[in-house]
C-alpha atoms as a PDB file:
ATOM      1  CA  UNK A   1      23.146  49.661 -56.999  1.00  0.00           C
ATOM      2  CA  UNK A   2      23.405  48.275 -53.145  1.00  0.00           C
ATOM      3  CA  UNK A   3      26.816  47.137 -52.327  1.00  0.00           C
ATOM      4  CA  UNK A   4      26.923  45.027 -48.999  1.00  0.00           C
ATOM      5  CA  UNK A   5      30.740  44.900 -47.345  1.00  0.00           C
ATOM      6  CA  UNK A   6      32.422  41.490 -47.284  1.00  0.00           C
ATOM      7  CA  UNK A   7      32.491  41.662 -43.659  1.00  0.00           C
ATOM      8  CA  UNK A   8      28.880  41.817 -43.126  1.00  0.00           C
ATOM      9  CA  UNK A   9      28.640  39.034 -45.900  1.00  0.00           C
ATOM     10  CA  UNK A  10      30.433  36.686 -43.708  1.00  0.00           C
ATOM     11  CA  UNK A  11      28.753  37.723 -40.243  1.00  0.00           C
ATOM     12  CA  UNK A  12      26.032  36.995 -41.893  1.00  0.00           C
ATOM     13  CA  UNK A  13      26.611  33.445 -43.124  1.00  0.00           C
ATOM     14  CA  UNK A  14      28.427  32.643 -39.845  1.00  0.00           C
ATOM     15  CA  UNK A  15      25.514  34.072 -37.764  1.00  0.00           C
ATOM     16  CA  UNK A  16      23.344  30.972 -38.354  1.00  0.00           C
ATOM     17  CA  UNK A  17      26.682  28.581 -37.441  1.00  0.00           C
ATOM     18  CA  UNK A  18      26.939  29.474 -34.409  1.00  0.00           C
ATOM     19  CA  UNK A  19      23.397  29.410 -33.606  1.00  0.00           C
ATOM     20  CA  UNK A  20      22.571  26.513 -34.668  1.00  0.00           C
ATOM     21  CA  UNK A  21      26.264  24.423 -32.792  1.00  0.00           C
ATOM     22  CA  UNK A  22      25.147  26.426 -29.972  1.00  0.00           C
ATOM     23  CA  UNK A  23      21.547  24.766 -30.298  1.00  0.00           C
ATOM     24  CA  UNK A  24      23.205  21.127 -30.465  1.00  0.00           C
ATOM     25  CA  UNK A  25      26.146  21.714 -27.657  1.00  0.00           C
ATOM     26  CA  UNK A  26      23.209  22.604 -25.398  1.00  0.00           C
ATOM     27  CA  UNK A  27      20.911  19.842 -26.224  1.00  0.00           C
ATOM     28  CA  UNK A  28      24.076  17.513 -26.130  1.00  0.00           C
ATOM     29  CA  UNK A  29      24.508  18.392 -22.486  1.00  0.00           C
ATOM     30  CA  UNK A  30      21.205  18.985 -21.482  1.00  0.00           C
ATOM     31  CA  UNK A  31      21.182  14.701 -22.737  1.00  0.00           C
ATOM     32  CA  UNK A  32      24.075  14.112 -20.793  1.00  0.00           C
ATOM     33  CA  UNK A  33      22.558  15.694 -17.479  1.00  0.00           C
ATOM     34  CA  UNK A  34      19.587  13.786 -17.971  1.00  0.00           C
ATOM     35  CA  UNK A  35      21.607  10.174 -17.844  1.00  0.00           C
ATOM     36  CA  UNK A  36      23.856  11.185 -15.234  1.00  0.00           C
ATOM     37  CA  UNK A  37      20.312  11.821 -12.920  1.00  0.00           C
ATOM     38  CA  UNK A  38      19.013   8.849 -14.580  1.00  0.00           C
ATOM     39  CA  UNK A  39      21.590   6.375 -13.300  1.00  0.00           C
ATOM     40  CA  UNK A  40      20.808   5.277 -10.025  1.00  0.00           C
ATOM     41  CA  UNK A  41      23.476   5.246  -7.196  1.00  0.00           C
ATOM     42  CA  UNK A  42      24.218   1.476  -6.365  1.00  0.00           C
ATOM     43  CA  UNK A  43      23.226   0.875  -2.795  1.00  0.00           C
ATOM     44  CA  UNK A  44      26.001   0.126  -0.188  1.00  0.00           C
ATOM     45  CA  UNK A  45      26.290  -3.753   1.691  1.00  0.00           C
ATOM     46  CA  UNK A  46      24.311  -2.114   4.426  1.00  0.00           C
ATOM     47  CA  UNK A  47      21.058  -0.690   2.566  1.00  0.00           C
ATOM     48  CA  UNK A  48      21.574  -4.139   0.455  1.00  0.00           C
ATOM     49  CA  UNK A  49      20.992  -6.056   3.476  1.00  0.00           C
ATOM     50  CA  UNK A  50      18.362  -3.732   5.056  1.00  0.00           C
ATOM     51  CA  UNK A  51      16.570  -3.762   1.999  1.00  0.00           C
ATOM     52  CA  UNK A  52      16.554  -7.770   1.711  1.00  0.00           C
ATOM     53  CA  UNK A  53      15.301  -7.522   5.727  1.00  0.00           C
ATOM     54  CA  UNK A  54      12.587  -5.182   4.755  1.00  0.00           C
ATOM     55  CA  UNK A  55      11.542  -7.748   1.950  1.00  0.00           C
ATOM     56  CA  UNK A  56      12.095 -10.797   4.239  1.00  0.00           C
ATOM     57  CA  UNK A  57       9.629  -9.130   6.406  1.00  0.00           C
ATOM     58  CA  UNK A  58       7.000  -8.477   3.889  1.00  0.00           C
ATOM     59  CA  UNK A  59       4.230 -10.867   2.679  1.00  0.00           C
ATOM     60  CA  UNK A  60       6.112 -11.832  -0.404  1.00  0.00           C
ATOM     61  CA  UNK A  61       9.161 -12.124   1.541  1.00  0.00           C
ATOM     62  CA  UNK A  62       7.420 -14.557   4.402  1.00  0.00           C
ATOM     63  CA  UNK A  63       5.991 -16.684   1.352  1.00  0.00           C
ATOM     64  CA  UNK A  64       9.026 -16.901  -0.771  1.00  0.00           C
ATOM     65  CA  UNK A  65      10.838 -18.498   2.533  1.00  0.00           C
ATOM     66  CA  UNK A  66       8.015 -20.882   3.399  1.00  0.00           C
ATOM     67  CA  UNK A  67       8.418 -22.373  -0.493  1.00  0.00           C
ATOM     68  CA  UNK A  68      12.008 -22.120   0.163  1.00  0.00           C
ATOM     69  CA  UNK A  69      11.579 -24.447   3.005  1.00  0.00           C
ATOM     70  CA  UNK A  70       9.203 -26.432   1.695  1.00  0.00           C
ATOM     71  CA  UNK A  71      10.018 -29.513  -0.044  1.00  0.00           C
ATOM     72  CA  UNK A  72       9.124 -28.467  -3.740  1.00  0.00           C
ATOM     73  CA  UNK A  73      11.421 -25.312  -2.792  1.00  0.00           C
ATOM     74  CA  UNK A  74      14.554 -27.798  -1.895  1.00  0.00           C
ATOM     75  CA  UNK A  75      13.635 -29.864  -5.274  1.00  0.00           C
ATOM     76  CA  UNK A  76      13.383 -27.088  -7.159  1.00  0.00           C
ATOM     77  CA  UNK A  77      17.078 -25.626  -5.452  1.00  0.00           C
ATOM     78  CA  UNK A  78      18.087 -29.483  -6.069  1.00  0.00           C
ATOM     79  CA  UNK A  79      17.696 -29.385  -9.338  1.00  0.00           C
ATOM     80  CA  UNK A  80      19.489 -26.047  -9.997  1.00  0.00           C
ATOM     81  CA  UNK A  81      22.302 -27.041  -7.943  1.00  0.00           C
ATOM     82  CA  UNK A  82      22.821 -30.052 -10.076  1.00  0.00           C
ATOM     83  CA  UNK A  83      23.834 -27.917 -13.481  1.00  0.00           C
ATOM     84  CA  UNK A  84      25.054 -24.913 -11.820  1.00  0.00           C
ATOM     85  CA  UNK A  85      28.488 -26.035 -13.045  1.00  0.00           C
ATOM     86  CA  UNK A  86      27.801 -26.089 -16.205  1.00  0.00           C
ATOM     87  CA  UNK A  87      26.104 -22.632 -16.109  1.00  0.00           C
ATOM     88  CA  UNK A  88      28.671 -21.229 -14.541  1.00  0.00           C
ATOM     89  CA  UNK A  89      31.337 -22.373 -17.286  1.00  0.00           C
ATOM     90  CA  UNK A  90      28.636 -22.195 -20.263  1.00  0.00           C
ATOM     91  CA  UNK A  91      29.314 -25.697 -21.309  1.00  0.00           C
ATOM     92  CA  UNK A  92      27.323 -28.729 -22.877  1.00  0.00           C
ATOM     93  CA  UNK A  93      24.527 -30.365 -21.124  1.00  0.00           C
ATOM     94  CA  UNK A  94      22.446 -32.777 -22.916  1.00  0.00           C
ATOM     95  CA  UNK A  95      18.643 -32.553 -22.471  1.00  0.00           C
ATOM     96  CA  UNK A  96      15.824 -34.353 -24.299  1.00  0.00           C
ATOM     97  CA  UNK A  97      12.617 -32.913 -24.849  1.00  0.00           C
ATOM     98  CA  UNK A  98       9.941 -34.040 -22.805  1.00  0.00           C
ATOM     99  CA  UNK A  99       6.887 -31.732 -23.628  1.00  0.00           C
ATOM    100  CA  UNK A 100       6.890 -28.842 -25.826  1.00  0.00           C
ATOM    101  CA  UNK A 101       4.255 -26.841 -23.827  1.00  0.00           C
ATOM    102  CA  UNK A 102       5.255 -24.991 -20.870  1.00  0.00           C
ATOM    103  CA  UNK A 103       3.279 -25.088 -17.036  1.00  0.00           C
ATOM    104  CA  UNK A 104      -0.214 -24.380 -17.301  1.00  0.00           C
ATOM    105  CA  UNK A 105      -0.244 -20.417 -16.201  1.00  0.00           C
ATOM    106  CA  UNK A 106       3.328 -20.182 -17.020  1.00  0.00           C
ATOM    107  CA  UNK A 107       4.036 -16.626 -18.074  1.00  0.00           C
ATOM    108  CA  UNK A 108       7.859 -17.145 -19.643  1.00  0.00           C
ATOM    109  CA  UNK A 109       7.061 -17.013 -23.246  1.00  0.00           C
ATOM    110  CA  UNK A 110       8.069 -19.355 -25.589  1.00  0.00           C
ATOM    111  CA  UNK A 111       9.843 -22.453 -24.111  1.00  0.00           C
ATOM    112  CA  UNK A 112      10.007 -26.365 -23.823  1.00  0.00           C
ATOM    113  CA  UNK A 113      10.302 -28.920 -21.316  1.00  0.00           C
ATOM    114  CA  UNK A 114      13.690 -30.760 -20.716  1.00  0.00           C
ATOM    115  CA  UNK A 115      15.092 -33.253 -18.637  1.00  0.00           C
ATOM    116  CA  UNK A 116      18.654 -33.152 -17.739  1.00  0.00           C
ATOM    117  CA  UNK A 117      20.168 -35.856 -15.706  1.00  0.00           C
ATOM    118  CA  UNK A 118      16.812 -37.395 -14.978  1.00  0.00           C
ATOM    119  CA  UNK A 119      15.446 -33.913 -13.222  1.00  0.00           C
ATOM    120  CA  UNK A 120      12.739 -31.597 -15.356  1.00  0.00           C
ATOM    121  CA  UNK A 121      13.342 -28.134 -15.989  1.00  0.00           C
ATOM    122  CA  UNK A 122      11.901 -25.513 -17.655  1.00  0.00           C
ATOM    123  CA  UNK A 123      13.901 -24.420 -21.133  1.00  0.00           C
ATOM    124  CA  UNK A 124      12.733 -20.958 -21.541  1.00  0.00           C
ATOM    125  CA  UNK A 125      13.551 -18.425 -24.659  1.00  0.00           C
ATOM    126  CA  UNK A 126      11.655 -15.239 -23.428  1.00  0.00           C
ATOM    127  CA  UNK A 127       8.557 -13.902 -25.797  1.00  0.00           C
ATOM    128  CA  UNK A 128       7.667 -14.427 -29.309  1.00  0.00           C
ATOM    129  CA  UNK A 129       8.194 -11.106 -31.298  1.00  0.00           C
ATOM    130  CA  UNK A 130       5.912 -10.482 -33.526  1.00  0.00           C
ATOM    131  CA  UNK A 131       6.666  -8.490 -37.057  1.00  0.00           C
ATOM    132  CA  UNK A 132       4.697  -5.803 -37.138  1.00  0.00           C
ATOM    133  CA  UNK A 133       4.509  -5.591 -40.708  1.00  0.00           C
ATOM    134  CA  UNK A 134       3.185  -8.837 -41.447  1.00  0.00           C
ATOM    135  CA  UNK A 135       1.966  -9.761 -38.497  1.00  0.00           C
ATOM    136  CA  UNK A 136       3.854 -12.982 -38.514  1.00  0.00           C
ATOM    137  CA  UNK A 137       6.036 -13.895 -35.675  1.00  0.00           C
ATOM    138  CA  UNK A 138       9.384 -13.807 -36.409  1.00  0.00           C
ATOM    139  CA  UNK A 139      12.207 -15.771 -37.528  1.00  0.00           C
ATOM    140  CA  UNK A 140      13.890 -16.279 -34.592  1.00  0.00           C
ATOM    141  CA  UNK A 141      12.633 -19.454 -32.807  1.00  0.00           C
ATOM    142  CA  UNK A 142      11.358 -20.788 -36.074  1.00  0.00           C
ATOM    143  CA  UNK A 143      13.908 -23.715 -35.537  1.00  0.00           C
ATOM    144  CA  UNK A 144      12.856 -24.539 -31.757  1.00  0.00           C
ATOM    145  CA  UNK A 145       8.997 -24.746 -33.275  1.00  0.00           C
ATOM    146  CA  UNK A 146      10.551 -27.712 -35.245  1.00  0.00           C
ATOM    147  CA  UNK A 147      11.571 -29.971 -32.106  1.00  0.00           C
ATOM    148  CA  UNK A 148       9.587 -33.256 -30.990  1.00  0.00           C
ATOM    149  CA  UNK A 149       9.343 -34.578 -27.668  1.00  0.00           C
ATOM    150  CA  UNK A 150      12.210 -37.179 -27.117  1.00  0.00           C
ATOM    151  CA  UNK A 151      14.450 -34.949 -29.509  1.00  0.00           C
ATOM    152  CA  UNK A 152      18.129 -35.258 -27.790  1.00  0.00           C
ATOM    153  CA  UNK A 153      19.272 -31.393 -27.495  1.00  0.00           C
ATOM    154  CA  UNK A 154      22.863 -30.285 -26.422  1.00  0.00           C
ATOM    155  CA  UNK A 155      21.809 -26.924 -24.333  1.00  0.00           C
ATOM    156  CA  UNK A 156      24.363 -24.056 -22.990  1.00  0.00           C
ATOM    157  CA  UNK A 157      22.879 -21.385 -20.938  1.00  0.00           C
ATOM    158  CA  UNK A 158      24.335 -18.156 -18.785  1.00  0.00           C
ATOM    159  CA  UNK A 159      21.225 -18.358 -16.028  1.00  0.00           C
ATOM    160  CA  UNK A 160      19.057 -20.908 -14.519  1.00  0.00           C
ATOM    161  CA  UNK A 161      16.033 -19.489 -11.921  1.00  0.00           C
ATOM    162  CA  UNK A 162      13.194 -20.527  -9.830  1.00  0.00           C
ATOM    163  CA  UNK A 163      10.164 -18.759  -8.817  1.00  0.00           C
ATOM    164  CA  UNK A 164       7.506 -20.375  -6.337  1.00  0.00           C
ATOM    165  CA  UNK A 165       4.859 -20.589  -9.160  1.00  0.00           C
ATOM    166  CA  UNK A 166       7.142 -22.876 -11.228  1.00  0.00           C
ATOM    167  CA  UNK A 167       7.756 -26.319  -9.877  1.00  0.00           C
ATOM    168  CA  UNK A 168      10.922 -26.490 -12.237  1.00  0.00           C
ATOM    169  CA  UNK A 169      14.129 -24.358 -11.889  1.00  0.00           C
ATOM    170  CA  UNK A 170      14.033 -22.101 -15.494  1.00  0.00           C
ATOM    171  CA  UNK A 171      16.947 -22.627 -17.792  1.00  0.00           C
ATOM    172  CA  UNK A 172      17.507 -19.438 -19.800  1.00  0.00           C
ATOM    173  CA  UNK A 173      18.365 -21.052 -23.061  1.00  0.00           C
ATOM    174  CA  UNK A 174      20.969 -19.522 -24.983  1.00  0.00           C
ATOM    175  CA  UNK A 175      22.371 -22.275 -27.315  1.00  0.00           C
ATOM    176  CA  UNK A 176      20.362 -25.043 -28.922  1.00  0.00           C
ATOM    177  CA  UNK A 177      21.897 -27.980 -31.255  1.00  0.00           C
ATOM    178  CA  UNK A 178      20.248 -31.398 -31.832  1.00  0.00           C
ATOM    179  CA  UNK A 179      22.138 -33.526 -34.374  1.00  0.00           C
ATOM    180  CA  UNK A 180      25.290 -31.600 -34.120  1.00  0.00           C
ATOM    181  CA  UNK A 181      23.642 -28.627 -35.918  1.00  0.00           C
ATOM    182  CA  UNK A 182      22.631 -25.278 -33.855  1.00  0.00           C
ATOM    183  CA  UNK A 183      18.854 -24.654 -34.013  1.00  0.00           C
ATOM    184  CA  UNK A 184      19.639 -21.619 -31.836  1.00  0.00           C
ATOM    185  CA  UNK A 185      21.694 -19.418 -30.587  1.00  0.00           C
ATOM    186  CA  UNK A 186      20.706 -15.895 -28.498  1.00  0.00           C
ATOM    187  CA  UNK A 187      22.057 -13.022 -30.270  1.00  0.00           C
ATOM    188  CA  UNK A 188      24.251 -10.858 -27.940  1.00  0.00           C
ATOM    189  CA  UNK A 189      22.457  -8.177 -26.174  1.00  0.00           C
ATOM    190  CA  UNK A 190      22.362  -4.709 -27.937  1.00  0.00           C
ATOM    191  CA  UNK A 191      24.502  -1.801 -25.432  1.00  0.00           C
ATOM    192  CA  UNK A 192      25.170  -4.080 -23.266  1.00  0.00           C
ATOM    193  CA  UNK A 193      27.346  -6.885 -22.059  1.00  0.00           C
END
């Protein structure tokens, strides 16, 4: 009969342990090496401002200062201006729904039209996900499909943009009531702030 030594019984079983934490500890910090290269270094006040030079100087740059000079680029600035308050401290503004399409050629995804102390703006929720197992959009603007033009809206948003292509500023919109019920709300972003 073959008699194996407890000793060899245990180097045998612990063998494969350390094999296989070894295996993880180096795949752990093989991961951790790859983030810490991933992360870009954030640029000093200098390279900040020779970078924005650099871009002033380009074609995009040249264009994006002739709009800003223009005067749908100080309407458009205006208009931001005018709610950047209430961006800034997320409060209420009320809006009412003047179109439910967005700018011909507009490229913002799903989004209404909204005026807000008699100036338009764009009200834009970012694109339409669709479900990929039903191939139904999901559930998550279903509310917003249900407003009307001259709906009255109460709207709280974190950002409001422009872009020369838009003749509006773009309010990100985060929070939606009309009637004193929320049709929306952005859920918070996922490893993020």
């Amino acid at each position: 009969m073959l008699f194996i030594k407890p000793t060899k019984i245990i180097y045998v079983l612990i063998l494969p342990l350390i094999v296989v934490s070894g295996l993880v500890f180096a795949n752990r910090e093989i991961k951790n090496e790859t983030s810490k290269k991933s992360s870009p270094k954030p640029l000093s006040a200098a390279e900040r401002k020779a970078a924005l030079k650099k871009w002033e100087a380009s074609p995009d740059g040249i264009n994006y200062k002739k709009w800003e000079a223009s005067p749908a680029g100080k309407k458009v600035y205006a208009g931001a201006a005018k709610i950047r308050k209430h961006i800034k401290d997320y409060t209420n503004m009320e809006g009412v729904v003047t179109s439910l399409s967005l700018p011909p050629g507009s490229r913002l995804g799903f989004g209404v039209m909204v005026r807000i102390n008699d100036d338009d703006y764009i009200l834009a929720f970012g694109p339409e996900k669709s479900d990929t197992f039903f191939l139904n959009f999901n559930n998550e603007f279903q509310q917003l499909h249900s407003l009307k033009v001259n709906d009255k809206i109460i709207i709280r948003s974190h950002n409001v943009s422009y872009a020369p292509k838009y003749l509006y500023p773009i309010v990100s919109g985060d929070y939606i009531e009309r009637d004193s019920k929320i049709i929306y709300k952005r859920a918070p972003r996922k490893g993020g702030c």
